[in-house]
N, C-alpha and C. Protein backbone atom coordinates (compact mmCIF):
# COMPACT_ATOMS: atom_id res chain seq x y z
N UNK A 1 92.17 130.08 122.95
CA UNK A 1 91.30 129.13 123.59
C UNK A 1 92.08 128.13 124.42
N UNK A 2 93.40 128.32 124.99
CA UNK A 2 93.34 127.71 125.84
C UNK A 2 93.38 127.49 127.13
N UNK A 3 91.83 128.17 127.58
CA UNK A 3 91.35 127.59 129.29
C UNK A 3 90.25 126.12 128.57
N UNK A 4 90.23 126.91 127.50
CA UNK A 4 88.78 125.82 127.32
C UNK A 4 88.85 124.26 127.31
N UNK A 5 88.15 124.20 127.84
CA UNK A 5 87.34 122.48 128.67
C UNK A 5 86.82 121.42 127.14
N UNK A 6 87.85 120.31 127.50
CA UNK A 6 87.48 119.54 126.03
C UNK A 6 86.36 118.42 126.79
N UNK A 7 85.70 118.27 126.21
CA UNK A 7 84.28 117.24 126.26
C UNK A 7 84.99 115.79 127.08
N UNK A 8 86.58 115.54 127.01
CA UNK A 8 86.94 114.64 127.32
C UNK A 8 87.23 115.11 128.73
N UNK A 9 87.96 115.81 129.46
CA UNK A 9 88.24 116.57 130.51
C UNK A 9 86.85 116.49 131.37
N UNK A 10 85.46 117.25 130.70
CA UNK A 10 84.75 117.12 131.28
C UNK A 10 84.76 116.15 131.94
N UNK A 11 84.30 114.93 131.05
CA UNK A 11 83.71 113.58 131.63
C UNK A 11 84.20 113.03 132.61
N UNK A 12 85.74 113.40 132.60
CA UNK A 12 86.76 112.59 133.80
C UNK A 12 86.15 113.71 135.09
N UNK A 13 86.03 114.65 134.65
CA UNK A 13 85.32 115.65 135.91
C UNK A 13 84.08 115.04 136.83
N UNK A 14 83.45 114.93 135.76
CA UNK A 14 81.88 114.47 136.15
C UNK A 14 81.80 112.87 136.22
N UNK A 15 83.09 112.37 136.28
CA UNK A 15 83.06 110.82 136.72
C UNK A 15 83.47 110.68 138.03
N UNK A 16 84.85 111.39 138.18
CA UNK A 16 85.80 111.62 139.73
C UNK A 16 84.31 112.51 140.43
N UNK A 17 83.62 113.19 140.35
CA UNK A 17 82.71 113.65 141.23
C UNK A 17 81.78 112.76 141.69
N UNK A 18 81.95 111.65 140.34
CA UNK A 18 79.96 110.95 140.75
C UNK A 18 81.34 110.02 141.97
N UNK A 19 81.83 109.45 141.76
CA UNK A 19 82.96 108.63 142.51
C UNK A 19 83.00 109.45 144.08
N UNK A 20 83.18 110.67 144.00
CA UNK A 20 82.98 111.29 145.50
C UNK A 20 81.91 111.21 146.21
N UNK A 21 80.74 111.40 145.19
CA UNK A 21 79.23 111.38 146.08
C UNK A 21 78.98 110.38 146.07
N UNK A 22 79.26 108.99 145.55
CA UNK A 22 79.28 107.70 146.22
C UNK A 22 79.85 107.21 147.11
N UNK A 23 81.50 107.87 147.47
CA UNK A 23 81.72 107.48 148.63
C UNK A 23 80.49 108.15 150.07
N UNK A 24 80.27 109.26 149.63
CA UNK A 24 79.70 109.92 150.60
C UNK A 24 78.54 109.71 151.14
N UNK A 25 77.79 108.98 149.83
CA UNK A 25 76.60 108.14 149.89
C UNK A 25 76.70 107.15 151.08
N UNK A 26 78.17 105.91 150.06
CA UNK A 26 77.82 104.71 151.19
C UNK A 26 78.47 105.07 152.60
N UNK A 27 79.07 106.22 153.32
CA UNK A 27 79.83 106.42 154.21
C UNK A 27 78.87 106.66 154.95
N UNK A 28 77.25 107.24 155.00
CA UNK A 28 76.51 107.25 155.97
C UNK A 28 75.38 106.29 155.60
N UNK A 29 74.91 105.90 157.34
CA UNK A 29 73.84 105.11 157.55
C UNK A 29 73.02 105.69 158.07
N UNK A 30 71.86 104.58 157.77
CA UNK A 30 70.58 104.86 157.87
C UNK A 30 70.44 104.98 159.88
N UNK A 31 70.69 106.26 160.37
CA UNK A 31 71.44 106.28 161.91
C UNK A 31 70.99 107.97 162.19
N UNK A 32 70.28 107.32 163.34
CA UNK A 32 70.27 109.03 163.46
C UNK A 32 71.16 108.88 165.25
N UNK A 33 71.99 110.45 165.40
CA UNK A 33 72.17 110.33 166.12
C UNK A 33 71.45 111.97 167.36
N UNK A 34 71.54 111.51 168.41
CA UNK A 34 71.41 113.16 169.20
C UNK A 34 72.00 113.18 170.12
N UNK A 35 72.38 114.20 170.49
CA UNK A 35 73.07 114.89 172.30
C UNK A 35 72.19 115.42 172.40
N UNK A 36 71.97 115.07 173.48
CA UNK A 36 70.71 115.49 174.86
C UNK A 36 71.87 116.23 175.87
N UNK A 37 71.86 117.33 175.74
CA UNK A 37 72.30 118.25 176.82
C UNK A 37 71.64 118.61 177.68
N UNK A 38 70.05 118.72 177.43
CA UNK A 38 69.58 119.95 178.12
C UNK A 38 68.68 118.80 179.15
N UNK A 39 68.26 119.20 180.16
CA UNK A 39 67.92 118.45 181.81
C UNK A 39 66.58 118.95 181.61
N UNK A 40 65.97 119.51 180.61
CA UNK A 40 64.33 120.22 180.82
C UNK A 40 63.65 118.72 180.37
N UNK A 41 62.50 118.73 181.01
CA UNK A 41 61.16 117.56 181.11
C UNK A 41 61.05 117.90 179.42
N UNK A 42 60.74 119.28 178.35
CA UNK A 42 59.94 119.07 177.23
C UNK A 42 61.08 118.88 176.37
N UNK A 43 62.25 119.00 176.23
CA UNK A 43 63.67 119.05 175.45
C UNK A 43 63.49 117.35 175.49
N UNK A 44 63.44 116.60 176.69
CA UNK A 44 64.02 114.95 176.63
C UNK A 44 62.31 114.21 176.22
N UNK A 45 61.25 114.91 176.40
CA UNK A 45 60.39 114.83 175.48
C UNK A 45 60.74 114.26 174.21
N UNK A 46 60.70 115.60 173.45
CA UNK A 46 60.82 115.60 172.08
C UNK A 46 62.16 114.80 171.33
N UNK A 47 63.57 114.85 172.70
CA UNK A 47 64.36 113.48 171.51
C UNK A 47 64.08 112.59 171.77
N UNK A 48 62.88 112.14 172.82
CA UNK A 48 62.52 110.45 173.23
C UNK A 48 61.68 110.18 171.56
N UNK A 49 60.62 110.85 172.00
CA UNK A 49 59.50 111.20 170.84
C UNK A 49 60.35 111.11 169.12
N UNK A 50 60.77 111.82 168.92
CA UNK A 50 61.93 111.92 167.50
C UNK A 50 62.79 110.63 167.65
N UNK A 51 62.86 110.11 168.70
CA UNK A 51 63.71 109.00 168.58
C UNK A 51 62.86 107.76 168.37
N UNK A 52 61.54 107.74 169.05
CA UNK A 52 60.92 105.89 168.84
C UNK A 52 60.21 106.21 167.36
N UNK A 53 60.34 107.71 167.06
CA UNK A 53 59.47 107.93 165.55
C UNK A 53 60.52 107.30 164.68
N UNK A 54 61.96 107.60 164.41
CA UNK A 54 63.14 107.32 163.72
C UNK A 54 62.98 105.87 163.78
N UNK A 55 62.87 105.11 165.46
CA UNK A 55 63.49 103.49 165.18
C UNK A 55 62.24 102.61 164.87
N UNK A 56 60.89 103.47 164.99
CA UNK A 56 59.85 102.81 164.11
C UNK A 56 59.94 102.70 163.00
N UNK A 57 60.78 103.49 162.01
CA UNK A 57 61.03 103.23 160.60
C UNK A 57 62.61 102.49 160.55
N UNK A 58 62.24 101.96 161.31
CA UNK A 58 63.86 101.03 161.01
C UNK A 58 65.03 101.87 161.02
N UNK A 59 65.29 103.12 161.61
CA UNK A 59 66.14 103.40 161.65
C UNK A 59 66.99 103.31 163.05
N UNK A 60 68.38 102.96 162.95
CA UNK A 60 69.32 103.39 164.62
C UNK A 60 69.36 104.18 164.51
N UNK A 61 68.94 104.24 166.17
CA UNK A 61 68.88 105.50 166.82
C UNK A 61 70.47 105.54 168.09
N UNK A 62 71.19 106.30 167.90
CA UNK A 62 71.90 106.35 169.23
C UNK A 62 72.00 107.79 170.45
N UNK A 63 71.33 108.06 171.16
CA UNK A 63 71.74 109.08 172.09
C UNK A 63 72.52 109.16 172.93
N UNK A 64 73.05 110.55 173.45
CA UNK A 64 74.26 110.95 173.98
C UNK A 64 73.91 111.66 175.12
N UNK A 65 73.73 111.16 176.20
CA UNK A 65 73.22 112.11 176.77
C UNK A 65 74.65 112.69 178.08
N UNK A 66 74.47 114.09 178.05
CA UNK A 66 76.10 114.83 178.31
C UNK A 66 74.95 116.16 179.41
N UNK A 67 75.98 116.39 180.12
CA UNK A 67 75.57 117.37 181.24
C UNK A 67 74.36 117.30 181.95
N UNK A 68 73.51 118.64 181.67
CA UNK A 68 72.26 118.46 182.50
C UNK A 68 71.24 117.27 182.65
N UNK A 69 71.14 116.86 180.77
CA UNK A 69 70.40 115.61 180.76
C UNK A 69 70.31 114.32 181.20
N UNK A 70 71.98 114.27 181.97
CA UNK A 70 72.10 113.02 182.79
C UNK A 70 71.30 113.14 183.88
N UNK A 71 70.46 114.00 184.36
CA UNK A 71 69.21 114.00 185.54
C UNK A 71 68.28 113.25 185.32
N UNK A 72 68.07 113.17 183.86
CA UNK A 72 66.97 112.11 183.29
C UNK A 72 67.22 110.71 183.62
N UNK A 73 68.30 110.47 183.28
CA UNK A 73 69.01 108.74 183.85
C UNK A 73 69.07 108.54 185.00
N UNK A 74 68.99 109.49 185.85
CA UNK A 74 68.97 109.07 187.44
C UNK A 74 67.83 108.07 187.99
N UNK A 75 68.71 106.78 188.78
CA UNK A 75 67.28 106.21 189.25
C UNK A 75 67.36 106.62 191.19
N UNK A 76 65.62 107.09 190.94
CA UNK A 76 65.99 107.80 192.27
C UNK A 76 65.69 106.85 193.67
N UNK A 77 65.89 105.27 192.88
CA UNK A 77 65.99 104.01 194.40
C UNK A 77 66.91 104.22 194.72
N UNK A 78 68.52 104.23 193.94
CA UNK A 78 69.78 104.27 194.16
C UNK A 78 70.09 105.02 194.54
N UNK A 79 70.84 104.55 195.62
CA UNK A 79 71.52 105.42 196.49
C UNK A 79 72.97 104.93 196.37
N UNK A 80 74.04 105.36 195.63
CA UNK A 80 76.07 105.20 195.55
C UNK A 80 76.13 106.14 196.73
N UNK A 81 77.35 105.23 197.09
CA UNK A 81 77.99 105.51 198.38
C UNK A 81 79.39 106.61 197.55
N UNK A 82 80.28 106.82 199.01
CA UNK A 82 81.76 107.49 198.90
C UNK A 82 81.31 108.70 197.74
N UNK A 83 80.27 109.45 197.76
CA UNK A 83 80.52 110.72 196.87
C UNK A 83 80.96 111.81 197.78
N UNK A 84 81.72 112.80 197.01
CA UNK A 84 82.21 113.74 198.33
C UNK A 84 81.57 115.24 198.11
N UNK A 85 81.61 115.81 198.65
CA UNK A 85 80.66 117.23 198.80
C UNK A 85 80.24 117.74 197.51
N UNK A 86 80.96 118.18 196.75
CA UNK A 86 80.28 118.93 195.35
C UNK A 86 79.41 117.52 194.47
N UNK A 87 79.84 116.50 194.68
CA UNK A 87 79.37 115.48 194.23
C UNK A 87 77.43 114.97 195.05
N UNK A 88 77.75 115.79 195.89
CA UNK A 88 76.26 115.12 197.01
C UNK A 88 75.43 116.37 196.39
N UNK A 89 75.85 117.47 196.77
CA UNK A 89 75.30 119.15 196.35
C UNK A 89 74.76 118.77 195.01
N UNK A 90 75.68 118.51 193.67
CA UNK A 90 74.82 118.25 192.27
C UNK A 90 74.18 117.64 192.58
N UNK A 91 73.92 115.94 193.49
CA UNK A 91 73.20 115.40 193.82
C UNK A 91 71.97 115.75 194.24
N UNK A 92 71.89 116.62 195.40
CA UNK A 92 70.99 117.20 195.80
C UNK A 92 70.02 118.64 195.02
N UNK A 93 71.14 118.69 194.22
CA UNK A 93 70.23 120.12 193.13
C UNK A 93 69.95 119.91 192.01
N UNK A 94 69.94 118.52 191.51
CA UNK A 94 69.53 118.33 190.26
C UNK A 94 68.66 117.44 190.10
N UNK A 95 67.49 117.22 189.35
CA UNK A 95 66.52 116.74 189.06
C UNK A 95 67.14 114.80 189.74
N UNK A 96 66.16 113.87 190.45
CA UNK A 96 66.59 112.72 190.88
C UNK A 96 65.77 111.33 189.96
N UNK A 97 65.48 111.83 188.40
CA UNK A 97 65.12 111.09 187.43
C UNK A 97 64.20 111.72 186.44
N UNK A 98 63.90 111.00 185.58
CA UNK A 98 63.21 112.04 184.47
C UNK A 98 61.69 112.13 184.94
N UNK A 99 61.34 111.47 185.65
CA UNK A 99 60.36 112.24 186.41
C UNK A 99 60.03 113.37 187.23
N UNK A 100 61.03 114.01 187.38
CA UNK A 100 61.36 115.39 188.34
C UNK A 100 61.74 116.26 187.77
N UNK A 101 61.91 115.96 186.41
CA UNK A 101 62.55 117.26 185.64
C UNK A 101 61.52 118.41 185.26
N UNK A 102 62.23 119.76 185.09
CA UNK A 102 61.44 121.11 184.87
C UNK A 102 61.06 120.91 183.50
N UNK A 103 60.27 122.27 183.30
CA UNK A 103 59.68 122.50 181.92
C UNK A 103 60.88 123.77 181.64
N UNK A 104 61.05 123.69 180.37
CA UNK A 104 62.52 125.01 180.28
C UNK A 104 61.29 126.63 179.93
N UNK A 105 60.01 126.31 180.19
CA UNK A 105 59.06 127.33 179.90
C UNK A 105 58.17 126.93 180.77
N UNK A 106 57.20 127.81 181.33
CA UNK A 106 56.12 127.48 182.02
C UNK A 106 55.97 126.23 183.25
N UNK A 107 57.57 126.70 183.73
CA UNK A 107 57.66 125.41 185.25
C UNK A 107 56.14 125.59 186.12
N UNK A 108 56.17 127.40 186.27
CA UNK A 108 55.39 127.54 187.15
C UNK A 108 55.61 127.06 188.78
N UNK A 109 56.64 126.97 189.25
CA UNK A 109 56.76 126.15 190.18
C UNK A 109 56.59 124.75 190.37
N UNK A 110 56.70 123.88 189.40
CA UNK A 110 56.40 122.72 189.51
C UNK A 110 55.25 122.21 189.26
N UNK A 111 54.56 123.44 188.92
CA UNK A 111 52.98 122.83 188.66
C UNK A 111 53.06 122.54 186.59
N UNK A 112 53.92 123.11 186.26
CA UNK A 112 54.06 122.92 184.61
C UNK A 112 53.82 121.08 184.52
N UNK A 113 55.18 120.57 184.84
CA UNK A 113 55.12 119.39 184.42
C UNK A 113 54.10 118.62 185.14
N UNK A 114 53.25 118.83 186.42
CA UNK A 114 52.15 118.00 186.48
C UNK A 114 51.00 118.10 185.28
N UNK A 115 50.96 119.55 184.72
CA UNK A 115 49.68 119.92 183.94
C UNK A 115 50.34 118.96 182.76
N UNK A 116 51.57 118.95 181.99
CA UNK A 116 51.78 118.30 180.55
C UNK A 116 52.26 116.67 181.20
N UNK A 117 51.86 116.36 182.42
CA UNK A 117 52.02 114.89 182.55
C UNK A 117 50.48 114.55 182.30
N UNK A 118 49.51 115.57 183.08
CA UNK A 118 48.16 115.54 182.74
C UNK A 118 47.65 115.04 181.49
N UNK A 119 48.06 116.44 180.91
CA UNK A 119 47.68 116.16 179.50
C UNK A 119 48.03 114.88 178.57
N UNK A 120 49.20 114.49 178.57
CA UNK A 120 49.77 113.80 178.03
C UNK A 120 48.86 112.13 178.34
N UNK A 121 48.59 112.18 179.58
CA UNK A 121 47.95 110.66 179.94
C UNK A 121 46.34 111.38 179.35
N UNK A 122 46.00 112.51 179.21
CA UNK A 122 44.55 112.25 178.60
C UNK A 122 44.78 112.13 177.17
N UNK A 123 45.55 112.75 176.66
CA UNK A 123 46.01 112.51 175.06
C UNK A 123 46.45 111.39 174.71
N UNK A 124 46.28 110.49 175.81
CA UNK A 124 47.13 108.77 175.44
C UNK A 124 48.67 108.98 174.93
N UNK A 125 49.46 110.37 175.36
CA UNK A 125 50.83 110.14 174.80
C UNK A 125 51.50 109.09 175.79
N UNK A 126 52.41 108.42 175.52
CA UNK A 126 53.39 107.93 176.36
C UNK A 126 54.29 108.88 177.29
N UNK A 127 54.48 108.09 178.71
CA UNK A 127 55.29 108.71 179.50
C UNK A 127 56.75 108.71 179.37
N UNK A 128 57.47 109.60 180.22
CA UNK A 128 58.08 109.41 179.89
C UNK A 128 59.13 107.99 179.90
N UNK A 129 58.35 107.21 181.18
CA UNK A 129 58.68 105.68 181.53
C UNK A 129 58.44 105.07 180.33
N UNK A 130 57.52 105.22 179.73
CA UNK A 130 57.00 104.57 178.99
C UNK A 130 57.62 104.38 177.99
N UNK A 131 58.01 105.53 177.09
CA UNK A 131 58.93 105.99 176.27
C UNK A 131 60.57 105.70 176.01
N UNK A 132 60.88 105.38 177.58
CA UNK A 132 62.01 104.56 177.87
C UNK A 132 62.12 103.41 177.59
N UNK A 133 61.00 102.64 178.04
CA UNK A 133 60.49 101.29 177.89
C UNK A 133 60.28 100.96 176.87
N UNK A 134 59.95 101.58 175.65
CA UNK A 134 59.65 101.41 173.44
C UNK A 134 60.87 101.33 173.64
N UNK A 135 61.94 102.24 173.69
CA UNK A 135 63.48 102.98 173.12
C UNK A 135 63.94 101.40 173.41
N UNK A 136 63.54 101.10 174.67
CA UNK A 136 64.62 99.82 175.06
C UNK A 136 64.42 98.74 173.80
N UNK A 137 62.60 98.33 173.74
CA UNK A 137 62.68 97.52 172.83
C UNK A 137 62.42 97.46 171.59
N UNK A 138 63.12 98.71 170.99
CA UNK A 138 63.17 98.79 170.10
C UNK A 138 65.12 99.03 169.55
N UNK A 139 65.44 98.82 170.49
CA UNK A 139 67.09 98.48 170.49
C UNK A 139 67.53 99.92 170.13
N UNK A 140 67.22 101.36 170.64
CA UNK A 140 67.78 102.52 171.02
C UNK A 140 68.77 102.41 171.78
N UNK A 141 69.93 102.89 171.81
CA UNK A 141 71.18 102.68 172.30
C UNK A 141 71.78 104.13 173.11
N UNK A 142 71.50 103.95 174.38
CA UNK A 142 72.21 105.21 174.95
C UNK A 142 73.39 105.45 175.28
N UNK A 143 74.28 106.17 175.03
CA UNK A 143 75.52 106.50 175.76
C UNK A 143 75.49 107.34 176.76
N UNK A 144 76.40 107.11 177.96
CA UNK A 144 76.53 108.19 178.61
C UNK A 144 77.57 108.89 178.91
N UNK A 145 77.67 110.27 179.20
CA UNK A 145 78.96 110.75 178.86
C UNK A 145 79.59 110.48 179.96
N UNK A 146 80.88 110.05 180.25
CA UNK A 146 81.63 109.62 181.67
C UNK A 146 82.37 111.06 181.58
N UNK A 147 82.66 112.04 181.06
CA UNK A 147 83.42 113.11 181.25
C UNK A 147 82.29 114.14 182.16
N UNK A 148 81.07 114.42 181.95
CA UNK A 148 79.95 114.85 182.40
C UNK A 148 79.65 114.56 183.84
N UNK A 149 79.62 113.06 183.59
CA UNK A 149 79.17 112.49 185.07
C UNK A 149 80.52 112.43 186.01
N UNK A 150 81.53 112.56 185.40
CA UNK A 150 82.85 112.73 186.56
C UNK A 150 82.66 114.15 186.93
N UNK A 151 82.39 115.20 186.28
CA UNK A 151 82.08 116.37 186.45
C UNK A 151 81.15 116.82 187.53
N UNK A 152 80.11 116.19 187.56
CA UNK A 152 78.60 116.45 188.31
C UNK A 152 79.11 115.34 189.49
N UNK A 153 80.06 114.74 189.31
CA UNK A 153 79.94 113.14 190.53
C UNK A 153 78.75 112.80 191.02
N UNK A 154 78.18 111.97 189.31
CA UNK A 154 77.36 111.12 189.50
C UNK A 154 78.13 109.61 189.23
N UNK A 155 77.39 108.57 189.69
CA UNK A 155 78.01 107.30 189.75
C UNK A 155 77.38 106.73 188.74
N UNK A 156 78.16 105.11 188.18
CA UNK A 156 77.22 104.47 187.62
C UNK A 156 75.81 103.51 188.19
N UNK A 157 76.65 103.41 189.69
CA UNK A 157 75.38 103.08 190.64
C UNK A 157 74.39 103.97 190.44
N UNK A 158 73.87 105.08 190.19
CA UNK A 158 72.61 105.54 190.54
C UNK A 158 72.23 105.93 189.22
N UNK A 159 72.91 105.24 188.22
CA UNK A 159 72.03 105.30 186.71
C UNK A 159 70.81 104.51 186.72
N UNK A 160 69.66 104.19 185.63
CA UNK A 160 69.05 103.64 185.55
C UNK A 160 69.43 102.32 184.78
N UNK A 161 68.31 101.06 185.12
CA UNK A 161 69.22 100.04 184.41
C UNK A 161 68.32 100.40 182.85
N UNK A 162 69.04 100.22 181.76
CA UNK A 162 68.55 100.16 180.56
C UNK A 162 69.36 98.58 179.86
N UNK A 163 69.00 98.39 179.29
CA UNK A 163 69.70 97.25 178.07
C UNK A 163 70.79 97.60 177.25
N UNK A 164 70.51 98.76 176.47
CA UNK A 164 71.27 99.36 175.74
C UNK A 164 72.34 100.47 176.36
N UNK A 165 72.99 100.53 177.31
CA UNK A 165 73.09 101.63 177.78
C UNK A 165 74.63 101.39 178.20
N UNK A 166 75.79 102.24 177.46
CA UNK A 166 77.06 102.27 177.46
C UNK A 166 77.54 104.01 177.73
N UNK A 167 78.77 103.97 178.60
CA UNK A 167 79.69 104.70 179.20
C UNK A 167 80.40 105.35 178.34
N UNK A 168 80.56 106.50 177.56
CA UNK A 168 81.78 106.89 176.80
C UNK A 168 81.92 108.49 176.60
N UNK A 169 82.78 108.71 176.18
CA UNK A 169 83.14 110.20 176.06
C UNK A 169 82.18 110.63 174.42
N UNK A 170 83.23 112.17 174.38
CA UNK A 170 82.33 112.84 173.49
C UNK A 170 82.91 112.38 171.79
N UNK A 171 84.28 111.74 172.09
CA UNK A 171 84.58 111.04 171.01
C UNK A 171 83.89 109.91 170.17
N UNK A 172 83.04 109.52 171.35
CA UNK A 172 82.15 108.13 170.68
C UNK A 172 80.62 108.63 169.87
N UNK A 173 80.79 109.90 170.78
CA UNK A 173 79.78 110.68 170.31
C UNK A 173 80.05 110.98 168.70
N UNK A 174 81.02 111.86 168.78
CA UNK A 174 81.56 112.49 167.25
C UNK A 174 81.55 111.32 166.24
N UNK A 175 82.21 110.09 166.93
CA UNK A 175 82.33 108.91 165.60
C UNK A 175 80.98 108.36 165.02
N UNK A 176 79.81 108.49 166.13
CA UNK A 176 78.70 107.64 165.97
C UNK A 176 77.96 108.98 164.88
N UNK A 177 78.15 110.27 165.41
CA UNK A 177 77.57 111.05 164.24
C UNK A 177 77.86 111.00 162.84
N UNK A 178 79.44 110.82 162.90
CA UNK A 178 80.16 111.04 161.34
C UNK A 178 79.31 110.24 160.78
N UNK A 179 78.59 109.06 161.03
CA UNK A 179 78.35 107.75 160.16
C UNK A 179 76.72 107.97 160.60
N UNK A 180 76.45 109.02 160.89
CA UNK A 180 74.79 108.64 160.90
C UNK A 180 74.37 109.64 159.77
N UNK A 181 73.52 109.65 159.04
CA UNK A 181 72.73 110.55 158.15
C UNK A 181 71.73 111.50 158.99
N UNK A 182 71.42 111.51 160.00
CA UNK A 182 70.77 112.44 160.85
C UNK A 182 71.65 112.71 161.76
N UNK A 183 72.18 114.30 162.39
CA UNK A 183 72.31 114.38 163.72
C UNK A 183 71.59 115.57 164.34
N UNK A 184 71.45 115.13 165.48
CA UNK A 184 70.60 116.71 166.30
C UNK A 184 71.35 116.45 167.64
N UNK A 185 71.14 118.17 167.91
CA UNK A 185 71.58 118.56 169.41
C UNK A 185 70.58 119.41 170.18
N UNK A 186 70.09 118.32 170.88
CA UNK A 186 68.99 119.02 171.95
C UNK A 186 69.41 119.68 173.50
């Protein structure tokens, strides 16, 4: 008998464990986080939507928004100067705010997102302005990816103004997840 486990052994087992899942406990917060990759009208939907649902229950919310989805942040008054050719071209081929964005199903040519803007104002959902406008005051915190937007040469001139709304890579991303108890990637 000797592998066998004395009652004392146990306990130090099942003490050093409860000791781990408490660190692990208090190491996340009540935080949800998401990357918004995707540039489709029903994708930035549903993390706007999942997001004012989260910071209505008191939870932070922080989004990441990286590649396509920076089309959504575009404000399409602004006009930044000195961009140079591949920088004007993304310009010119990518959605010029989240009002212009496709449906990733049933574009239809552009007629998709008029029919679910339709719907949405007879269903009393919020727009997507609108939706921007809760996030803000409800202290939703956006990041944006500067590795993305050096990529696409978009500026910070032709972002939208938000309150909450900070510049950073995908590292700020990774740190803000480690410490949230929710993450999603849309």
């Amino acid at each position: 008998m000797e592998n066998a486990i004395t009652v004392e052994q146990l306990q130090k087992d099942i003490e050093a464990l409860r000791k781990k899942v408490s660190l692990l406990e208090n190491n996340r917060k009540d935080q949800l986080s998401i990357a918004i990759v995707s540039g489709d009208m029903d994708k930035v939907l549903a993390a706007m939507i999942i997001s004012l649902a989260a910071a209505a229950m008191d939870t932070q919310v922080k989004l990441f928004f990286s590649f396509w989805a920076l089309a959504a942040l575009r404000d399409p008054k602004k006009k930044p100067k000195g961009k140079d050719f591949i920088a004007k071209m993304f310009g010119m081929m990518l959605p010029k705010s989240k009002n212009n964005l496709k449906l990733s199903n049933m574009n239809m040519c552009g007629m998709g997102p008029m029919m679910i803007k339709m719907l949405m104002k007879k269903k009393n959902v919020l727009s997507l302005d609108q939706m921007f406008a809760e996030a803000a005051e409800l202290g939703i915190e956006i990041t944006v990816c500067e590795m993305s937007m050096d990529l696409m040469g978009f500026k910070k001139e032709e972002i939208i103004d938000y309150p909450n709304l900070r510049y950073a890579g995908a590292a700020t991303f990774a740190a803000d997840a480690g410490e949230s108890a929710m993450q999603l990637f849309i």
